[in-house]
N, C-alpha and C. Protein backbone atom coordinates (compact mmCIF):
# COMPACT_ATOMS: atom_id res chain seq x y z
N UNK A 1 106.44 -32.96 185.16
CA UNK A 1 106.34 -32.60 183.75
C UNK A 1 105.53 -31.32 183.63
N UNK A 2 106.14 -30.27 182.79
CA UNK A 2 105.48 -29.28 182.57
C UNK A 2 104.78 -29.00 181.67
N UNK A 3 103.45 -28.54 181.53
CA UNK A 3 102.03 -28.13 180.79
C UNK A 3 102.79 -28.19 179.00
N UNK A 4 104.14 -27.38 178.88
CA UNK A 4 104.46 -27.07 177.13
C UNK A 4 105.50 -28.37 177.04
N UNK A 5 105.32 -29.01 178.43
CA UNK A 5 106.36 -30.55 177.51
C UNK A 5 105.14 -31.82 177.55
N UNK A 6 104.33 -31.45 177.69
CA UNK A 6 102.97 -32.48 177.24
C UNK A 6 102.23 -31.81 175.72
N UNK A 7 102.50 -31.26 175.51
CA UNK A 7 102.08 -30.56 174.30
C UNK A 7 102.93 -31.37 172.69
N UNK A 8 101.74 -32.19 171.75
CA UNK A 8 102.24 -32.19 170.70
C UNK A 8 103.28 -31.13 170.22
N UNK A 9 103.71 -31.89 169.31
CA UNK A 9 104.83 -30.77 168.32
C UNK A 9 103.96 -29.78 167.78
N UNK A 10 103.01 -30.09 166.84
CA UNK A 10 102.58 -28.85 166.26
C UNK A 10 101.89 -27.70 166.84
N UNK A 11 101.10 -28.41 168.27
CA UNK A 11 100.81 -27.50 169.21
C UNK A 11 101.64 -26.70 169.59
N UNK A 12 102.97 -26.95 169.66
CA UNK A 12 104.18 -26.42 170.31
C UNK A 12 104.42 -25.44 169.96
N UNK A 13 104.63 -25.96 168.14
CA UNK A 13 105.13 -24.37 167.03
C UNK A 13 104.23 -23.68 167.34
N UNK A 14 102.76 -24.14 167.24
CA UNK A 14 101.61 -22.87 166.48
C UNK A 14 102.08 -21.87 168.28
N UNK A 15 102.22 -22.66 169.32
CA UNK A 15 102.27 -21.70 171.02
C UNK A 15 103.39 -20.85 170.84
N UNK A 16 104.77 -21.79 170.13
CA UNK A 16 105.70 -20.59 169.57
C UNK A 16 105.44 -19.35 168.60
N UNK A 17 104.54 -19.60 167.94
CA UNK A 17 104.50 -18.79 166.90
C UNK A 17 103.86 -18.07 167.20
N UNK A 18 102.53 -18.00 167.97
CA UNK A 18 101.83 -17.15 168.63
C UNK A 18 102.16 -16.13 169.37
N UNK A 19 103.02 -16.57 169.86
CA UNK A 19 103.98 -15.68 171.23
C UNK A 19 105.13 -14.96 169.93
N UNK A 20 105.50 -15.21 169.26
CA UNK A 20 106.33 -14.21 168.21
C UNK A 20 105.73 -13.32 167.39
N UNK A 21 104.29 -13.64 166.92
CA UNK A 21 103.44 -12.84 166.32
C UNK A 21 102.81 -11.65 167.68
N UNK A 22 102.66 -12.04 168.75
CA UNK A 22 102.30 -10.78 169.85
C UNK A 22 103.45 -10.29 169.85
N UNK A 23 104.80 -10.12 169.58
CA UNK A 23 105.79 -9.46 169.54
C UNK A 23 106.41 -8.57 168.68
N UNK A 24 105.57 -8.92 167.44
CA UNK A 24 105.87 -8.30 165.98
C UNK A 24 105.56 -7.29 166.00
N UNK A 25 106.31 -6.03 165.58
CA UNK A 25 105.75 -4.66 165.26
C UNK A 25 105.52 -4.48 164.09
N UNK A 26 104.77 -3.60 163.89
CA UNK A 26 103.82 -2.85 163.12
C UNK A 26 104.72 -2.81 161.72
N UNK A 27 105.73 -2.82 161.35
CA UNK A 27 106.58 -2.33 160.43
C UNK A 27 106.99 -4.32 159.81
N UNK A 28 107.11 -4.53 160.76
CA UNK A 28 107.40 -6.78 160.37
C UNK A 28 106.26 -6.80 159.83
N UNK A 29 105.19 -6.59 160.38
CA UNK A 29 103.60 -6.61 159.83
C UNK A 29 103.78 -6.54 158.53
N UNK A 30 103.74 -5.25 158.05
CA UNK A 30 103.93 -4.39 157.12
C UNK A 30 105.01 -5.17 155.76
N UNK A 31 105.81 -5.53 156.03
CA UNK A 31 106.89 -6.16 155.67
C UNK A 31 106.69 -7.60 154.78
N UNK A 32 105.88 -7.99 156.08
CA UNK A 32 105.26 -9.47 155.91
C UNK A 32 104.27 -9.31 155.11
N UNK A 33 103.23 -8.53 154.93
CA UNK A 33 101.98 -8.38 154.38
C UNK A 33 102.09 -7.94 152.89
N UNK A 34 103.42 -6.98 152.65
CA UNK A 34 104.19 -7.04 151.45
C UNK A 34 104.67 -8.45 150.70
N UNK A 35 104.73 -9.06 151.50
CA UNK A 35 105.63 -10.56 150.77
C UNK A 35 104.48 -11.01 150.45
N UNK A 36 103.24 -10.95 150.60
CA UNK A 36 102.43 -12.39 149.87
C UNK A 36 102.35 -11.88 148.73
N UNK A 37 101.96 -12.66 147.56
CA UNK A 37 101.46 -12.50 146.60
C UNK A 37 100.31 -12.28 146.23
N UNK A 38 99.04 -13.19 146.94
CA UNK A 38 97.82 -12.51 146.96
C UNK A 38 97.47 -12.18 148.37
N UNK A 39 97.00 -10.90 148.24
CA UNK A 39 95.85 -10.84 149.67
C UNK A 39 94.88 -11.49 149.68
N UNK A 40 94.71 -11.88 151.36
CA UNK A 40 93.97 -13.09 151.81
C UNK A 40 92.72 -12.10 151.93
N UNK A 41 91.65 -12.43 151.69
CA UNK A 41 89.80 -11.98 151.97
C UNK A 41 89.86 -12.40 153.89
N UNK A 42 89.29 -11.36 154.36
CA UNK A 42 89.67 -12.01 156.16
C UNK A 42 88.27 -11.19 156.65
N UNK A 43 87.64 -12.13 157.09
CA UNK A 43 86.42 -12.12 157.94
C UNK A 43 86.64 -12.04 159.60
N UNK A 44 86.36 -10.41 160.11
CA UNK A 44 86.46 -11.05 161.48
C UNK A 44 85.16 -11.67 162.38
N UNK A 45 86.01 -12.42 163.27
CA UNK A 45 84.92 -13.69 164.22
C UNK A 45 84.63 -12.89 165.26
N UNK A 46 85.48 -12.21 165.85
CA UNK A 46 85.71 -11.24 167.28
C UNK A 46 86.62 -10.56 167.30
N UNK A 47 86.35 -9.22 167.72
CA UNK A 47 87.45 -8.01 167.67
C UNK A 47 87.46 -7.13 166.40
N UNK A 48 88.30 -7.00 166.37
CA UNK A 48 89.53 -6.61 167.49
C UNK A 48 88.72 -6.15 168.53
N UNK A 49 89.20 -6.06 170.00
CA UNK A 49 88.58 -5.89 171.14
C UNK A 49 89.76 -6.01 172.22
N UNK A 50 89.94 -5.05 173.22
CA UNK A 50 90.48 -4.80 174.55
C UNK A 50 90.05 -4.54 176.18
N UNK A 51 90.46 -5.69 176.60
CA UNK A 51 89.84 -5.66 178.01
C UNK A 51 91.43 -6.12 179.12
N UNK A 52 91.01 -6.09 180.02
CA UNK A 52 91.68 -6.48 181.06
C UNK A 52 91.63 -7.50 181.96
N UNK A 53 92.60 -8.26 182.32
CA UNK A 53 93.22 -9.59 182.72
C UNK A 53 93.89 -9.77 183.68
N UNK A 54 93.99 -10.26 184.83
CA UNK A 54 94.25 -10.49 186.00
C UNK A 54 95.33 -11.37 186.38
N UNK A 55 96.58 -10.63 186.60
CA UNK A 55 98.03 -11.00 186.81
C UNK A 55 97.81 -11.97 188.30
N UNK A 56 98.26 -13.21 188.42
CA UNK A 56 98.54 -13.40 189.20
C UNK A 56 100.06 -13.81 189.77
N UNK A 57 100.46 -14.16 190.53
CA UNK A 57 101.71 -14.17 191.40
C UNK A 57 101.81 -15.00 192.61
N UNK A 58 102.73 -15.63 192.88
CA UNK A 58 102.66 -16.53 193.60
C UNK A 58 104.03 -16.09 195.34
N UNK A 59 103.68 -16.09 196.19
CA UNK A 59 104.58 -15.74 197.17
C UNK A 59 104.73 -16.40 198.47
N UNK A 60 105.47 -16.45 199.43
CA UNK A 60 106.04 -17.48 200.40
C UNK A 60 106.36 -18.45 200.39
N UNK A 61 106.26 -19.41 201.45
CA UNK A 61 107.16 -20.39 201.37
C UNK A 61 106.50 -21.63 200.55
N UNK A 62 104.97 -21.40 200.65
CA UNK A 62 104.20 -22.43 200.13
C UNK A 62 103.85 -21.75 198.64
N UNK A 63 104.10 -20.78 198.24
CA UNK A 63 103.63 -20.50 197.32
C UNK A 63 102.33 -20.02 196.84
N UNK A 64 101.74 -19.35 198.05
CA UNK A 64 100.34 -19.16 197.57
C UNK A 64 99.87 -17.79 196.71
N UNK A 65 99.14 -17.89 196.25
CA UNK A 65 98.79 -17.18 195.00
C UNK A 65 98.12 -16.00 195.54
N UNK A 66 98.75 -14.67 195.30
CA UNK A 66 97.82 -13.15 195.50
C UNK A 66 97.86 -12.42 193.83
N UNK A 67 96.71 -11.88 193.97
CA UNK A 67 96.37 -11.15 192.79
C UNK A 67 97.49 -9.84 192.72
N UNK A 68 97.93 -9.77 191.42
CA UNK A 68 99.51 -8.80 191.24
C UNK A 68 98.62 -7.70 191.14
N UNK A 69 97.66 -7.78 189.94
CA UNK A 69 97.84 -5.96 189.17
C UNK A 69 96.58 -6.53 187.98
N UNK A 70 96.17 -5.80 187.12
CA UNK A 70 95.59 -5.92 185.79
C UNK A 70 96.74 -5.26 184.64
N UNK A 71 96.46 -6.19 183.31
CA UNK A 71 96.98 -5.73 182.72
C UNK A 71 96.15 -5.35 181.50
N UNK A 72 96.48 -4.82 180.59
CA UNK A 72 95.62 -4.35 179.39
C UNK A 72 95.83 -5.58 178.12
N UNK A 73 95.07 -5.79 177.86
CA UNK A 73 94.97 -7.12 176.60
C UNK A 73 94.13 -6.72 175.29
N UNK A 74 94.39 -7.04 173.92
CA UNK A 74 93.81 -6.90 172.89
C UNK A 74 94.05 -8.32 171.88
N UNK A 75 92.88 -8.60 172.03
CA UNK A 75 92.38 -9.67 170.98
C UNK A 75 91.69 -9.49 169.84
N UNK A 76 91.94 -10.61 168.89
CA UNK A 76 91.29 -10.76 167.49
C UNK A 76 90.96 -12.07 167.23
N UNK A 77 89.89 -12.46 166.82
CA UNK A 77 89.87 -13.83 166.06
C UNK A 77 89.23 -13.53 164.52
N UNK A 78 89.80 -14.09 163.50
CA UNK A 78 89.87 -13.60 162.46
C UNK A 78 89.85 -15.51 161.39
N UNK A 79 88.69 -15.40 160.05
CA UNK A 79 88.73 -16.15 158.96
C UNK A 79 88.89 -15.58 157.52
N UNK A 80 89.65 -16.92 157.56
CA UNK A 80 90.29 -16.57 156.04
C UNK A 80 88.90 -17.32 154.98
N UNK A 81 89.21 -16.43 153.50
CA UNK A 81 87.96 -17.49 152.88
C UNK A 81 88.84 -18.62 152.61
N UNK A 82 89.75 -19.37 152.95
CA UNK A 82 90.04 -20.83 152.72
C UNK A 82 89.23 -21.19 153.58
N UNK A 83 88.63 -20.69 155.19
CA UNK A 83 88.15 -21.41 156.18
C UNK A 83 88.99 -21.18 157.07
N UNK A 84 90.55 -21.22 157.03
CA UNK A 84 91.74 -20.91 158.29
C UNK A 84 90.74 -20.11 159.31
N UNK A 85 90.60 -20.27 160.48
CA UNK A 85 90.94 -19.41 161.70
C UNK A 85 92.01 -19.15 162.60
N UNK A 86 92.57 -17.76 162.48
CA UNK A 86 93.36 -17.13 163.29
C UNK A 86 92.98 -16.76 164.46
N UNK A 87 93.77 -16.91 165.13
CA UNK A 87 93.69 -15.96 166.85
C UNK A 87 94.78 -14.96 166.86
N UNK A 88 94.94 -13.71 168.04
CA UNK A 88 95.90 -12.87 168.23
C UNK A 88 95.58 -12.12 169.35
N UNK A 89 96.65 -11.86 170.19
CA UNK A 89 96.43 -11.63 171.72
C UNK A 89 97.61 -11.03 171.87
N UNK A 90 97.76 -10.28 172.93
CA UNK A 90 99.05 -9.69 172.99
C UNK A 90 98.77 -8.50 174.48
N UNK A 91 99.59 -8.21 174.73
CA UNK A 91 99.68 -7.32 175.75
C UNK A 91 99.42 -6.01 175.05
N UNK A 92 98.97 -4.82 175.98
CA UNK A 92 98.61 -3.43 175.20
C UNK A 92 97.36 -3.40 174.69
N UNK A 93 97.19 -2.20 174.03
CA UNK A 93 96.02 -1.28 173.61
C UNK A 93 95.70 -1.64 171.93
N UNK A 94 96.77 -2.20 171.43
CA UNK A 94 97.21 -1.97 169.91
C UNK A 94 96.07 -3.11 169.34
N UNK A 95 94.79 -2.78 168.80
CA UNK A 95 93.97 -3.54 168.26
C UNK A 95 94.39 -4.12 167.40
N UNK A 96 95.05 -2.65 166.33
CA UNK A 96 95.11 -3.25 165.39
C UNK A 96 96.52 -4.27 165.17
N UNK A 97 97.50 -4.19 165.80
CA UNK A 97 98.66 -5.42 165.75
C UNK A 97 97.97 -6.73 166.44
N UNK A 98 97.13 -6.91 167.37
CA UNK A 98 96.19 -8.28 167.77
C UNK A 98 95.60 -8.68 166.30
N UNK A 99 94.83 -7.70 165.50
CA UNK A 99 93.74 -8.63 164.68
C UNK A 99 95.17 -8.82 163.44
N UNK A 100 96.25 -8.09 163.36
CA UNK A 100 97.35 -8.32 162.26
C UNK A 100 97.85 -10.31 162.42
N UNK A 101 97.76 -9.97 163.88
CA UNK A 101 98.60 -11.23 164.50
C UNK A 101 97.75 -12.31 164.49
N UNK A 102 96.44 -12.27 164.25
CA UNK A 102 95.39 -13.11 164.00
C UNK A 102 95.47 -13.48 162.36
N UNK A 103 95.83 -12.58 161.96
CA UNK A 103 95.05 -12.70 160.47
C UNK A 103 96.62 -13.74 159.96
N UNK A 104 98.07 -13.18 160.47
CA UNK A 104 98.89 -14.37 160.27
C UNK A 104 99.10 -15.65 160.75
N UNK A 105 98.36 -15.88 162.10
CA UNK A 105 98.26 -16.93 162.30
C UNK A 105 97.15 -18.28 161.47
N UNK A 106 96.44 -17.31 161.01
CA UNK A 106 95.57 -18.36 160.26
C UNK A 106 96.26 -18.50 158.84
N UNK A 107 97.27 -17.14 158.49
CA UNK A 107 98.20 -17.18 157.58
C UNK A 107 99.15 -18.83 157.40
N UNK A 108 99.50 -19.02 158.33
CA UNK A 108 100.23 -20.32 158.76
C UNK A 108 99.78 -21.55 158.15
N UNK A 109 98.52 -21.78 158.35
CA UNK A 109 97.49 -22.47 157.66
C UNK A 109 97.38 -23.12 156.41
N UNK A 110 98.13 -21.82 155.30
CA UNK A 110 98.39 -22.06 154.03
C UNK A 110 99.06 -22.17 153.48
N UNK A 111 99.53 -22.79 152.29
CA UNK A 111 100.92 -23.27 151.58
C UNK A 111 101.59 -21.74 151.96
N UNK A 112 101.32 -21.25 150.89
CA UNK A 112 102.04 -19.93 150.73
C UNK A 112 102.35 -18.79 152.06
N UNK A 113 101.05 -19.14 152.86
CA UNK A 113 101.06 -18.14 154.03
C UNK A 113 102.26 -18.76 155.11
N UNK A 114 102.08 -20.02 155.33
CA UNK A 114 103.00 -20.78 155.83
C UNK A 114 104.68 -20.15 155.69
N UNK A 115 104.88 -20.10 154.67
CA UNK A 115 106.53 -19.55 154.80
C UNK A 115 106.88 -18.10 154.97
N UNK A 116 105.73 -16.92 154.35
CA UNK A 116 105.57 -16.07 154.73
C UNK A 116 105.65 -15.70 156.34
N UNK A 117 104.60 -16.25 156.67
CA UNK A 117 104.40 -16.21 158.06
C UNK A 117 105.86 -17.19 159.21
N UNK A 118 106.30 -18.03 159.14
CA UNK A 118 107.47 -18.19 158.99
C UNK A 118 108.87 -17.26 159.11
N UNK A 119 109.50 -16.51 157.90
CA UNK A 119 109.87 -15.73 157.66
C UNK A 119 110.00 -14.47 158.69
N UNK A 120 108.37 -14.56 158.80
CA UNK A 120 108.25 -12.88 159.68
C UNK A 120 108.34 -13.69 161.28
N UNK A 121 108.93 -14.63 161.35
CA UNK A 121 108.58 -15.32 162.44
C UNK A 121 110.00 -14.80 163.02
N UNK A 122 111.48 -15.81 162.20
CA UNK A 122 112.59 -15.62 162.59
C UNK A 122 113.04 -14.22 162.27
N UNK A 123 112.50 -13.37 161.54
CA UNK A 123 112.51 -11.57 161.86
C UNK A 123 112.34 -11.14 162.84
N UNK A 124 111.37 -11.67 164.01
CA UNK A 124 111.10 -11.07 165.24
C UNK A 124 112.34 -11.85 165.84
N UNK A 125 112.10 -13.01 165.84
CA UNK A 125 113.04 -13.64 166.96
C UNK A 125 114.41 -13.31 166.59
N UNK A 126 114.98 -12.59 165.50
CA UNK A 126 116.27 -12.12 165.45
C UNK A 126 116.14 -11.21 166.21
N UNK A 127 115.10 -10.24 166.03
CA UNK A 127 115.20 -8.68 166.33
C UNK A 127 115.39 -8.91 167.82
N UNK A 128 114.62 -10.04 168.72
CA UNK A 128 114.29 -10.30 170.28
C UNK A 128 115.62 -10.33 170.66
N UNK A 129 116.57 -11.39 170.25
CA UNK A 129 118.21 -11.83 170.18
C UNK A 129 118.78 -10.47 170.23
N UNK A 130 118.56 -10.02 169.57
CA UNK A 130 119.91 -8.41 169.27
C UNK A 130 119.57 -7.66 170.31
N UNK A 131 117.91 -7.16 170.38
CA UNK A 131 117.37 -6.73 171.63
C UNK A 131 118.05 -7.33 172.86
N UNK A 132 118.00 -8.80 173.39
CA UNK A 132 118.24 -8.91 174.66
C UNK A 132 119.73 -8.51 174.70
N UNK A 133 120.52 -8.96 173.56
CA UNK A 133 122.02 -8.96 173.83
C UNK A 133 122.30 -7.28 174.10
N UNK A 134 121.72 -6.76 173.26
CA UNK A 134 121.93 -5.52 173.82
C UNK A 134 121.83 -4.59 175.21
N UNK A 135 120.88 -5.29 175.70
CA UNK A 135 120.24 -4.89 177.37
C UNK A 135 121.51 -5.67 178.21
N UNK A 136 121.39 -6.76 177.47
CA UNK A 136 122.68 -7.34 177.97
C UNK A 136 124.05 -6.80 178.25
N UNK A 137 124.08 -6.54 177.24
CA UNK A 137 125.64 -5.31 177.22
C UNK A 137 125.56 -4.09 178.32
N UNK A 138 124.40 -3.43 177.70
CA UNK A 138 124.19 -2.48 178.92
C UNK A 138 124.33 -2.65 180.06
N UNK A 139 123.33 -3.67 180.89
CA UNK A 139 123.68 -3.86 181.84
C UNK A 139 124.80 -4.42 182.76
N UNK A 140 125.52 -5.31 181.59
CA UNK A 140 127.20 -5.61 182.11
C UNK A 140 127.81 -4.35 181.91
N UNK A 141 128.07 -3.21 181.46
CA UNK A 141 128.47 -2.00 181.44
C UNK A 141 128.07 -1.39 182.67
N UNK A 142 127.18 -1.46 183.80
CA UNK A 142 127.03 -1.00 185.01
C UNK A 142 127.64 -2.00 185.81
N UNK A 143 128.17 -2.83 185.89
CA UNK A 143 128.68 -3.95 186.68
C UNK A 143 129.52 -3.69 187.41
N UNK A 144 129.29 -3.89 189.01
CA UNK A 144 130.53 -2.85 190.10
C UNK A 144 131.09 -4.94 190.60
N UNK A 145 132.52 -4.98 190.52
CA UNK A 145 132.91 -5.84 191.70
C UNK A 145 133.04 -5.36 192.58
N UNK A 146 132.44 -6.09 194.06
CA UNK A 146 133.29 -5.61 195.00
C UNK A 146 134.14 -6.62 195.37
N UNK A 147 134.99 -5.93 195.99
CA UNK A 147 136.00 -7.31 197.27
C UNK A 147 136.24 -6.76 198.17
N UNK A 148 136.90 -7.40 198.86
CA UNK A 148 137.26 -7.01 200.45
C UNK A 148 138.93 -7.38 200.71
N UNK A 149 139.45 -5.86 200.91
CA UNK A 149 140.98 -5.67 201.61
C UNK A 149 140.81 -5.99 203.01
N UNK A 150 141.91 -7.02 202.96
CA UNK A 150 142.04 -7.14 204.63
C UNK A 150 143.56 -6.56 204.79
N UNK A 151 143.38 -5.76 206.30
CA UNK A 151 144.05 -4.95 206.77
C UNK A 151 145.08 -6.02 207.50
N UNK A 152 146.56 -5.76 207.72
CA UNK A 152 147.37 -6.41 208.36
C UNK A 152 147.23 -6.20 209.94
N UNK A 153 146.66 -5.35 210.24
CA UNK A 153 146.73 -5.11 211.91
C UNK A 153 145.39 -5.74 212.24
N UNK A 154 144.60 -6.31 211.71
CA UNK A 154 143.21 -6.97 212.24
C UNK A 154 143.72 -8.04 212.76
């Protein structure tokens, strides 16, 4: 059994939703932050702030673990005055899309922020869909068969 199939349901969404909010660009942000009706008052806890994080990787037959690379990370933890706390993490330099992605996750929290946040949820994950299908295409557009002629005198 794996670590996200022991995981409650709601744990599940908020791990889904998390991982779609580090994906959101700046303009969904934007988009999303347009749809509420009131702006939320947001206190930050930590951050925005960027440091670096240690890829690991696993190789041979047993699988043992060597250190890959570092990567660059930016976090936020962020309160709403309801009390909500947000988190936001993401790969890259981009502070300010971490503390954005914080401030909707605690968005989630609330009646209203809830569908908002939502909303900008299946926006990314469309945009991800069109994205892959597209790489997709591309790369079936380089696609060589080969086969093999056999010669009658062999």
């Amino acid at each position: 059994m794996d670590a996200a199939a022991a995981l409650d349901p709601e744990t599940e969404r908020r791990r889904q939703r998390m991982g779609l909010l580090a994906r959101a660009s700046a303009a969904e942000f934007d988009a999303a932050w347009a749809a509420l009706a009131v702006l939320p008052e947001v206190t930050d806890l930590r951050g925005p702030e960027t440091g670096l994080v240690m890829l690991t990787g696993r190789i041979g037959g047993d699988g043992a673990r060597f250190n890959l690379g570092e990567a660059t990370v930016s976090r936020s933890t962020v309160r709403l005055a309801s009390g909500h706390i947000g988190f936001g993490q993401l790969l890259g330099s981009d502070q300010n899309r971490a503390r954005r992605a914080a401030i909707f996750d605690a968005l989630a929290g609330t009646e209203e922020g809830r569908r908002v946040v939502d909303r900008l949820c299946a926006d990314v994950e469309a945009r991800l869909v069109r994205e892959g299908q597209r790489q997709e295409a591309e790369t079936a557009s380089t696609r060589v068969d080969f086969f093999t002629l056999v010669r009658g005198e062999d």
